[in-house]
Structures are given as C-alpha cells and as structure tokens.
PDB file of N, CA and C in Angstrom:
ATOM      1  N   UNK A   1      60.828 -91.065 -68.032  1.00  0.00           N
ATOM      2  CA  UNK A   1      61.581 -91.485 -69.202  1.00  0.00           C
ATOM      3  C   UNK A   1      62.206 -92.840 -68.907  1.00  0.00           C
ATOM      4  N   UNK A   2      62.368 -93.994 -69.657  1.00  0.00           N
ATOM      5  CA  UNK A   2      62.946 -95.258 -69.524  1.00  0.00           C
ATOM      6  C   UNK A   2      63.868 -95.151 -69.146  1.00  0.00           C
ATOM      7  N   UNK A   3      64.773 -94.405 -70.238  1.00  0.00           N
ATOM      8  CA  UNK A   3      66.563 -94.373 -69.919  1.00  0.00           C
ATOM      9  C   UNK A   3      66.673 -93.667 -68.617  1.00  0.00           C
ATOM     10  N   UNK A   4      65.892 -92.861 -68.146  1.00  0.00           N
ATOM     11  CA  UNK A   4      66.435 -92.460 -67.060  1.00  0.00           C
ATOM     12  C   UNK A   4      66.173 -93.305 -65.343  1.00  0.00           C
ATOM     13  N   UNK A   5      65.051 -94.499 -65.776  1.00  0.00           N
ATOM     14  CA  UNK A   5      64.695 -95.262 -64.715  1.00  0.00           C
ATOM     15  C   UNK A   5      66.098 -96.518 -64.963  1.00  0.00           C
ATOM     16  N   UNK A   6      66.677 -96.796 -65.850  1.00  0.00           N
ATOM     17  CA  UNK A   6      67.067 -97.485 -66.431  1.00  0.00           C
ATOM     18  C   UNK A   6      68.752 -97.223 -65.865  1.00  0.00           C
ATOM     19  N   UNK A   7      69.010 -95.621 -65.646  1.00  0.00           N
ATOM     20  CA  UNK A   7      70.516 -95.179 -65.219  1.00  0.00           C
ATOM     21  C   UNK A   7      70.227 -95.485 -64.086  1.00  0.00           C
ATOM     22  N   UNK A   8      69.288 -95.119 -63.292  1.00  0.00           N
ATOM     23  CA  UNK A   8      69.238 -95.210 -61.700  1.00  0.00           C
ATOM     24  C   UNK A   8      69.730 -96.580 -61.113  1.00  0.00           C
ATOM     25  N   UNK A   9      69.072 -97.546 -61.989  1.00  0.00           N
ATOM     26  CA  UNK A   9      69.060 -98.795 -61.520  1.00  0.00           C
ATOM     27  C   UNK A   9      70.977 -99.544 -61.932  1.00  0.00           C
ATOM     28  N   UNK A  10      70.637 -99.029 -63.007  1.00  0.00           N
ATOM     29  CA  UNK A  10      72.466 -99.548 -63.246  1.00  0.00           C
ATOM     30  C   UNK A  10      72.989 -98.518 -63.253  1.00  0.00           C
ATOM     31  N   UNK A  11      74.341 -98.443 -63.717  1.00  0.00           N
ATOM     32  CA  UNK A  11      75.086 -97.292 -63.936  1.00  0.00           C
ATOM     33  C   UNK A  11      75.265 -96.877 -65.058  1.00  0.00           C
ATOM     34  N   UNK A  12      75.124 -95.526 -65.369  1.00  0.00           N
ATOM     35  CA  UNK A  12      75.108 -95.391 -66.747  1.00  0.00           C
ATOM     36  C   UNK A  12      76.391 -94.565 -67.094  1.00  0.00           C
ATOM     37  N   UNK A  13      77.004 -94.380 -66.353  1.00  0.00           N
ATOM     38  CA  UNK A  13      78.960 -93.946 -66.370  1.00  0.00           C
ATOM     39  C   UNK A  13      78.807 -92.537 -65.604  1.00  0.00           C
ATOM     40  N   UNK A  14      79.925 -91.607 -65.730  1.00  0.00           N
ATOM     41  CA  UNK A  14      80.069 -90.249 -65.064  1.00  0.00           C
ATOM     42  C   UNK A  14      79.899 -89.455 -65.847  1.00  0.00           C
ATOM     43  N   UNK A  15      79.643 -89.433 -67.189  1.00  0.00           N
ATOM     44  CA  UNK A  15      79.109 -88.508 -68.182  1.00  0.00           C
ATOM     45  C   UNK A  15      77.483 -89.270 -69.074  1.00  0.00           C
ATOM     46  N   UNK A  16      76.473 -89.011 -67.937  1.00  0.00           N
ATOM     47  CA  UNK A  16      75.734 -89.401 -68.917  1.00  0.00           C
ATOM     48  C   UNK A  16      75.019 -88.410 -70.113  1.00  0.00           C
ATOM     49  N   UNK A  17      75.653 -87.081 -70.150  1.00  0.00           N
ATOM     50  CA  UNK A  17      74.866 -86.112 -71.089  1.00  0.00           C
ATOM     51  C   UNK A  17      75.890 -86.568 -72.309  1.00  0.00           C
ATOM     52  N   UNK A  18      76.781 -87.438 -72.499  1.00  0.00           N
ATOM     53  CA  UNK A  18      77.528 -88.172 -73.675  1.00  0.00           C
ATOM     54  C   UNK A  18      76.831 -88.778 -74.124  1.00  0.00           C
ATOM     55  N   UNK A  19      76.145 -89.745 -72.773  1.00  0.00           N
ATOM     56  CA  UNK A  19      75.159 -91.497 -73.711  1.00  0.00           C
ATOM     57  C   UNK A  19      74.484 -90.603 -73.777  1.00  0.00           C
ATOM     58  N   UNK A  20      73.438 -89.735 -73.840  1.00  0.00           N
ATOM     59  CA  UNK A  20      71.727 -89.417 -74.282  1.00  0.00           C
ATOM     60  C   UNK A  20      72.207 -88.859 -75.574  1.00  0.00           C
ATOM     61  N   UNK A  21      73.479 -87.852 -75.379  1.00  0.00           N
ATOM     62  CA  UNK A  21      73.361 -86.814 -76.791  1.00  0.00           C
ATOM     63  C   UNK A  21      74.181 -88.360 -78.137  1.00  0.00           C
ATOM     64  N   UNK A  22      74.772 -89.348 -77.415  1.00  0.00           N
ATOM     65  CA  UNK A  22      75.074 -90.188 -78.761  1.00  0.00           C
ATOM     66  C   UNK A  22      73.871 -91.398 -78.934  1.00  0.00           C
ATOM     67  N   UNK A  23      73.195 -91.315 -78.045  1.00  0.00           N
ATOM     68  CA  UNK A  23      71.797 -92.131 -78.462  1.00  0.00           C
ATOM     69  C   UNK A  23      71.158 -90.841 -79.424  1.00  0.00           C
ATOM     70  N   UNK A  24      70.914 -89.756 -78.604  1.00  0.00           N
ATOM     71  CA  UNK A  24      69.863 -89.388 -79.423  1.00  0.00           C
ATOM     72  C   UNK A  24      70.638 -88.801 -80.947  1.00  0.00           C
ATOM     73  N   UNK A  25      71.988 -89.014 -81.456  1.00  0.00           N
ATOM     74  CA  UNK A  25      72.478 -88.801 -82.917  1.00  0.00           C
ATOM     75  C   UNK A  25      72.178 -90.181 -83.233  1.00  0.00           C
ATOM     76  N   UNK A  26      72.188 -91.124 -82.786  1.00  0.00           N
ATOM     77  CA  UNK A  26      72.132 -92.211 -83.521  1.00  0.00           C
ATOM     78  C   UNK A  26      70.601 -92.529 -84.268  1.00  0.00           C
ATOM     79  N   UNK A  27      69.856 -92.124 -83.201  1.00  0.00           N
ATOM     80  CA  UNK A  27      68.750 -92.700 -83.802  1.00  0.00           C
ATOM     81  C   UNK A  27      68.318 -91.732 -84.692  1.00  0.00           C
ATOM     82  N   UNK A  28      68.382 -90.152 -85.147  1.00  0.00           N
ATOM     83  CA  UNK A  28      68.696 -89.002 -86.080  1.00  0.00           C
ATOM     84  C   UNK A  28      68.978 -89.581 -86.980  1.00  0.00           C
ATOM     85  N   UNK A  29      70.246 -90.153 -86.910  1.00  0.00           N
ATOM     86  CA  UNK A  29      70.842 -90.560 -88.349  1.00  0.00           C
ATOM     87  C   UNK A  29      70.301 -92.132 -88.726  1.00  0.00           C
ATOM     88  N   UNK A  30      69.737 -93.061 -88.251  1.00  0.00           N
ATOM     89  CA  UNK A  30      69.105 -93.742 -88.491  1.00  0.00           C
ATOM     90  C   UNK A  30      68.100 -93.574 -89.125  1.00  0.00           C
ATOM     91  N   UNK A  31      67.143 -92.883 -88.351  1.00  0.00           N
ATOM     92  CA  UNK A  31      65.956 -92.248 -89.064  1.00  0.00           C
ATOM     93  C   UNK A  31      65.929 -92.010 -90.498  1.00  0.00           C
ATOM     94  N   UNK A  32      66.970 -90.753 -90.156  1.00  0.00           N
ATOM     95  CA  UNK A  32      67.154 -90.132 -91.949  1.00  0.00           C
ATOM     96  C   UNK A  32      67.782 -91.418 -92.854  1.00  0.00           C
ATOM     97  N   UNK A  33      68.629 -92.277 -92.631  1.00  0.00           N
ATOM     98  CA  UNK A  33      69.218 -92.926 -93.369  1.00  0.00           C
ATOM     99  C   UNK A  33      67.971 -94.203 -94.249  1.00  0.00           C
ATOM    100  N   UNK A  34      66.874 -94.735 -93.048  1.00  0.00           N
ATOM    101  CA  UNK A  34      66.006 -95.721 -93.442  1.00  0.00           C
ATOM    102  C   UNK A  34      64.788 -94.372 -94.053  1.00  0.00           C
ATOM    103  N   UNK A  35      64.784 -93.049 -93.889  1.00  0.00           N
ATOM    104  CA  UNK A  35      63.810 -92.855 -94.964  1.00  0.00           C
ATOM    105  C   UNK A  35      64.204 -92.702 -96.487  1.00  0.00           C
ATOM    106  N   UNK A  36      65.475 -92.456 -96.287  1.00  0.00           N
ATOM    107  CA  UNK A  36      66.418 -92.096 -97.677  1.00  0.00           C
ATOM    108  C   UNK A  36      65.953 -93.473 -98.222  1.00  0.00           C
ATOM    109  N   UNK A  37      66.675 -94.400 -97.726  1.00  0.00           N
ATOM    110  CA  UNK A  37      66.664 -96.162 -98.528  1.00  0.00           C
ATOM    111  C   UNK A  37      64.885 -96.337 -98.606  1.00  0.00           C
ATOM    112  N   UNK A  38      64.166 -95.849 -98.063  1.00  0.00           N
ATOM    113  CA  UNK A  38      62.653 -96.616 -98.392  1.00  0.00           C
ATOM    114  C   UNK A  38      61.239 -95.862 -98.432  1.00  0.00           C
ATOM    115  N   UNK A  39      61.613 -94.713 -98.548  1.00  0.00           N
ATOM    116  CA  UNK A  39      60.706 -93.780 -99.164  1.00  0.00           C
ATOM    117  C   UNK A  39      60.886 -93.077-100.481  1.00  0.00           C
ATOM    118  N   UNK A  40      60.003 -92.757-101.392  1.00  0.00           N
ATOM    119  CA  UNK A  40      59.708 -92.486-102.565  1.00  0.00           C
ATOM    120  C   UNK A  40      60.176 -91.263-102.662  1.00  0.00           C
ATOM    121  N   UNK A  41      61.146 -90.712-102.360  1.00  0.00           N
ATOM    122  CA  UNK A  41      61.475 -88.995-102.566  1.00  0.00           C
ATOM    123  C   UNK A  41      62.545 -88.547-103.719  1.00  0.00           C
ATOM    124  N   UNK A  42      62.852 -87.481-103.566  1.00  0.00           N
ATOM    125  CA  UNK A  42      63.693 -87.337-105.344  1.00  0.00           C
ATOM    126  C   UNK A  42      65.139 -86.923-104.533  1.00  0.00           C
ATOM    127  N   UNK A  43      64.725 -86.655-103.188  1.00  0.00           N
ATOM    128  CA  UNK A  43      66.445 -85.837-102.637  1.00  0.00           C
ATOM    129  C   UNK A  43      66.834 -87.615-101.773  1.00  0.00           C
ATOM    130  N   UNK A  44      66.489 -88.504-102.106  1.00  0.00           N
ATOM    131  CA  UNK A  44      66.609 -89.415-101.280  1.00  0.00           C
ATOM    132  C   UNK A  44      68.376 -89.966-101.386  1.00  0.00           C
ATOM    133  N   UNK A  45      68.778 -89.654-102.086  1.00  0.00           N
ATOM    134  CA  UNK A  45      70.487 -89.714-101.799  1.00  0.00           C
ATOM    135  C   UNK A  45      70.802 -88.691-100.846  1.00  0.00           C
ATOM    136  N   UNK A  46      70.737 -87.274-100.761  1.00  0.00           N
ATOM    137  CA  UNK A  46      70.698 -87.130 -99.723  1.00  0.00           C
ATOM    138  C   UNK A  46      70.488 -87.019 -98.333  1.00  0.00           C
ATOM    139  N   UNK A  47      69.357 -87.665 -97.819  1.00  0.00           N
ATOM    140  CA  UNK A  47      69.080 -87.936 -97.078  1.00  0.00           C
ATOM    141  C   UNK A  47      69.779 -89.368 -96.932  1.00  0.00           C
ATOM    142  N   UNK A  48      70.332 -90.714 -97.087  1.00  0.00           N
ATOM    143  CA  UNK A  48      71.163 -91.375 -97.033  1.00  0.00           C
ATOM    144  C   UNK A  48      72.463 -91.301 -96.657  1.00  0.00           C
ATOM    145  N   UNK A  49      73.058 -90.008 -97.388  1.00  0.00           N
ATOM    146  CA  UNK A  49      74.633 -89.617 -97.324  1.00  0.00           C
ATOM    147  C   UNK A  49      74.553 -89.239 -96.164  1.00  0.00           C
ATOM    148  N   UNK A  50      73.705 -88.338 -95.619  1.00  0.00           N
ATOM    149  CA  UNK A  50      73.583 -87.711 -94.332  1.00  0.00           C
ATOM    150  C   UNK A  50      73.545 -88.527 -93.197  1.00  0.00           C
ATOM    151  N   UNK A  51      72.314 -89.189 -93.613  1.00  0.00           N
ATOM    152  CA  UNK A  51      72.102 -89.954 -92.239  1.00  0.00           C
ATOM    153  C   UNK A  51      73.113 -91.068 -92.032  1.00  0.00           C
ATOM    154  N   UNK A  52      74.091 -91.842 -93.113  1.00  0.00           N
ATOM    155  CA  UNK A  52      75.497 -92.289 -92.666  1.00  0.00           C
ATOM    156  C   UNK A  52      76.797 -91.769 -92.500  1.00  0.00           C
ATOM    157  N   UNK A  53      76.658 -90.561 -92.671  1.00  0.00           N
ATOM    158  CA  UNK A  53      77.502 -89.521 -92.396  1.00  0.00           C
ATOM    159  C   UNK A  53      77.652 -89.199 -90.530  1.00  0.00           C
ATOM    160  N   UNK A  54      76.352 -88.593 -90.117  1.00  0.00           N
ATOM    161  CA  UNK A  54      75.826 -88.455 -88.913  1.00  0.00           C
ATOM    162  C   UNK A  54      75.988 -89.957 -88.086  1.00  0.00           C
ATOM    163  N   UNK A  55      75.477 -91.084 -88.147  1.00  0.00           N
ATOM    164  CA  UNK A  55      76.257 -92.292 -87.684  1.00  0.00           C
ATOM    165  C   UNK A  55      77.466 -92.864 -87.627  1.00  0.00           C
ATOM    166  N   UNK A  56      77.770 -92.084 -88.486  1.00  0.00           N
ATOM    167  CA  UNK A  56      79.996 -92.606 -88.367  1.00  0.00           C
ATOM    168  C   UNK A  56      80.292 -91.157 -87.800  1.00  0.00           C
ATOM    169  N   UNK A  57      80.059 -89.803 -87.338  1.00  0.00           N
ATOM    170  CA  UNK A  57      80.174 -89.059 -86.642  1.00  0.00           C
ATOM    171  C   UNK A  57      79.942 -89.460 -85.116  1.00  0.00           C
ATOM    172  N   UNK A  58      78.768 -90.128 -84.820  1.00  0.00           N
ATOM    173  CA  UNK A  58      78.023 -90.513 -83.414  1.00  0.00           C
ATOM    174  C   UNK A  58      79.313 -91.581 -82.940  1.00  0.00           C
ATOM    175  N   UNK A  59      79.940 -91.881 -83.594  1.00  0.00           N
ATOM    176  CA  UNK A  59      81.518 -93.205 -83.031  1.00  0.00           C
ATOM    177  C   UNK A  59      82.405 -92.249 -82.835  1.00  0.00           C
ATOM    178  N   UNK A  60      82.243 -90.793 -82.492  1.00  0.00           N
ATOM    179  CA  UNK A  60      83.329 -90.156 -81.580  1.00  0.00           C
ATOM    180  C   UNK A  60      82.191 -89.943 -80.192  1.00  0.00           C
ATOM    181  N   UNK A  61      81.583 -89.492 -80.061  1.00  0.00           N
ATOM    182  CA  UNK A  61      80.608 -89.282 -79.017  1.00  0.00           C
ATOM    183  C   UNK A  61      80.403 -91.034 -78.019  1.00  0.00           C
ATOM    184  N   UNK A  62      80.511 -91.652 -78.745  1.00  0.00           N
ATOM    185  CA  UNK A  62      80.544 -93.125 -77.940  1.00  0.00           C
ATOM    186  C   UNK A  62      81.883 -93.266 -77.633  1.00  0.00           C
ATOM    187  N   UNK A  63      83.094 -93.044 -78.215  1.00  0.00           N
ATOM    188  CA  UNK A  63      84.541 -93.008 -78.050  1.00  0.00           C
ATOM    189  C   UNK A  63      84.889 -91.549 -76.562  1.00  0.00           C
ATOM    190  N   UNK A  64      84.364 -90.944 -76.932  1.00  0.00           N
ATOM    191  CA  UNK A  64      84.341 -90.004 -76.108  1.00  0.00           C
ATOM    192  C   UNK A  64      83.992 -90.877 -74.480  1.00  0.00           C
ATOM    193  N   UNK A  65      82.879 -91.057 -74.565  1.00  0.00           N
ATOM    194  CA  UNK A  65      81.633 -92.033 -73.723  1.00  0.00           C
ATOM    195  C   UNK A  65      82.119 -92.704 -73.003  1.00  0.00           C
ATOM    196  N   UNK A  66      82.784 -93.427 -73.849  1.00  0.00           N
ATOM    197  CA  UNK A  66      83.645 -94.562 -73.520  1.00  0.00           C
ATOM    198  C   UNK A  66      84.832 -94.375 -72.468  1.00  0.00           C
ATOM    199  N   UNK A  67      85.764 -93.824 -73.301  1.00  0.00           N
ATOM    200  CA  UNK A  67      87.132 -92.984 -72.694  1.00  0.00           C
ATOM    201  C   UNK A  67      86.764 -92.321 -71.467  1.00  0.00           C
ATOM    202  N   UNK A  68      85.960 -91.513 -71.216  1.00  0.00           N
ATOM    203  CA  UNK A  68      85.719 -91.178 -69.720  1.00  0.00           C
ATOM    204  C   UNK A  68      84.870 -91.870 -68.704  1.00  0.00           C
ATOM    205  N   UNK A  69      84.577 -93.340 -69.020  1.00  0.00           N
ATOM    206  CA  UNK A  69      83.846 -93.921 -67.935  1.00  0.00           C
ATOM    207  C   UNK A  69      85.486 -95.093 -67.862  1.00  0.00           C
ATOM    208  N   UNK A  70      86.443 -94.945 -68.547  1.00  0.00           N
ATOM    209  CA  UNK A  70      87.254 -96.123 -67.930  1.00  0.00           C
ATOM    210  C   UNK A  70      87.899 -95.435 -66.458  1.00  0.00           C
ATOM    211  N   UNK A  71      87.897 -96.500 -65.880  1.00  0.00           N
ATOM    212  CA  UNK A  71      88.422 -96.223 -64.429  1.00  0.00           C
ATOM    213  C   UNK A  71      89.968 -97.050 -64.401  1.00  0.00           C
ATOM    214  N   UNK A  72      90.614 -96.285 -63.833  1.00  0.00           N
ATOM    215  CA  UNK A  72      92.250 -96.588 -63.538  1.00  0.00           C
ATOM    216  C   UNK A  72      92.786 -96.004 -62.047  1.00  0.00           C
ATOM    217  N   UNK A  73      93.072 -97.261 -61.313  1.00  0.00           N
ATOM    218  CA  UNK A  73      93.255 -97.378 -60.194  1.00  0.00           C
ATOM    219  C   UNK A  73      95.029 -96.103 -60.024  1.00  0.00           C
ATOM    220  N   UNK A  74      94.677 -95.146 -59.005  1.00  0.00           N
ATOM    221  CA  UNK A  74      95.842 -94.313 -58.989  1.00  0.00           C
ATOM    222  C   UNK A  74      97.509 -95.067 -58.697  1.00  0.00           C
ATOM    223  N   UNK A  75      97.515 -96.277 -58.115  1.00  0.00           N
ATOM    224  CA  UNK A  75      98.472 -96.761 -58.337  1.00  0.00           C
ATOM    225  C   UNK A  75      99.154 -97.524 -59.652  1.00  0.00           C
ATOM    226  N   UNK A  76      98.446 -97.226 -60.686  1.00  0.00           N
ATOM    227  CA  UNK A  76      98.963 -97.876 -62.020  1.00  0.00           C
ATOM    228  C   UNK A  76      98.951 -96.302 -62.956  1.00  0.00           C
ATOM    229  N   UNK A  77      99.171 -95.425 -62.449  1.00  0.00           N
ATOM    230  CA  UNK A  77      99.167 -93.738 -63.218  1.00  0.00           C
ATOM    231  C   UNK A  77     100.341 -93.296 -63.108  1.00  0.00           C
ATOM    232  N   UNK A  78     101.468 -94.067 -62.665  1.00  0.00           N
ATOM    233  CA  UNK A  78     102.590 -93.601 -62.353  1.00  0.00           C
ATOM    234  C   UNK A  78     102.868 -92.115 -62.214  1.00  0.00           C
ATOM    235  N   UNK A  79     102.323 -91.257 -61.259  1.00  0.00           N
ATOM    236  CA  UNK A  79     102.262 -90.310 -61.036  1.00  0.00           C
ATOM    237  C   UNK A  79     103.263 -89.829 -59.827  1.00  0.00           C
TER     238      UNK A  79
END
C-alpha cells in the first residue's frame, strides 16, 4: 500500500488508525458529493447533502489527528 510505504519513511504521528480512517471518510464523502453534482440521478440532492455532510464530519477525525500528534515538552505541563 503507498500510504503505508509512505508512514515508514516519514512519520505519520502516534495514531495512525486516525489518518487512514479520516482519509478514508474523506475520500467517501468526496466521492458521493462529485457523483451527486455530476451524474444524471433523481436522488442526486441527496447524495450531495451527504457527501458534505460526511466531509465537515471528517474535520473532527483530523482535529482529533491533530490534537494527539502535538508534542509538549514535560517541563511546560506544569505538573
């Protein structure tokens, strides 16, 4: 698999089952969203609502993503 030759070589943070499961919603809701806008179908609003629905959902899973790969040195945790 690319992405996974791709983590080895860089770092891909300490949760990478976050990045695969918010790659793989993104491109879900992508999908559905560009067949809604450009295929000939009759439910094609829904398939739109959904698939930008499901992409502004996938910005907690990257927030998530995010938030646990920041690193903070134990002397600034005032602990």
């Amino acid at each position: 698999m690319l992405l996974g030759r791709l983590c080895r070589r860089r770092s891909c943070g300490r949760c990478v089952l976050f990045l695969y499961l918010a790659i793989l919603v993104d491109v879900v809701g992508l999908v559905l969203l560009l067949v809604g806008i450009f295929a000939s179908l009759s439910y094609w609003d829904f398939l739109v609502y959904t698939g930008a629905l499901i992409l502004a959902l996938s910005l907690l899973l990257w927030t998530t993503w995010y938030s646990i790969n920041i690193e903070l040195p134990l002397e600034q945790m005032n602990l």
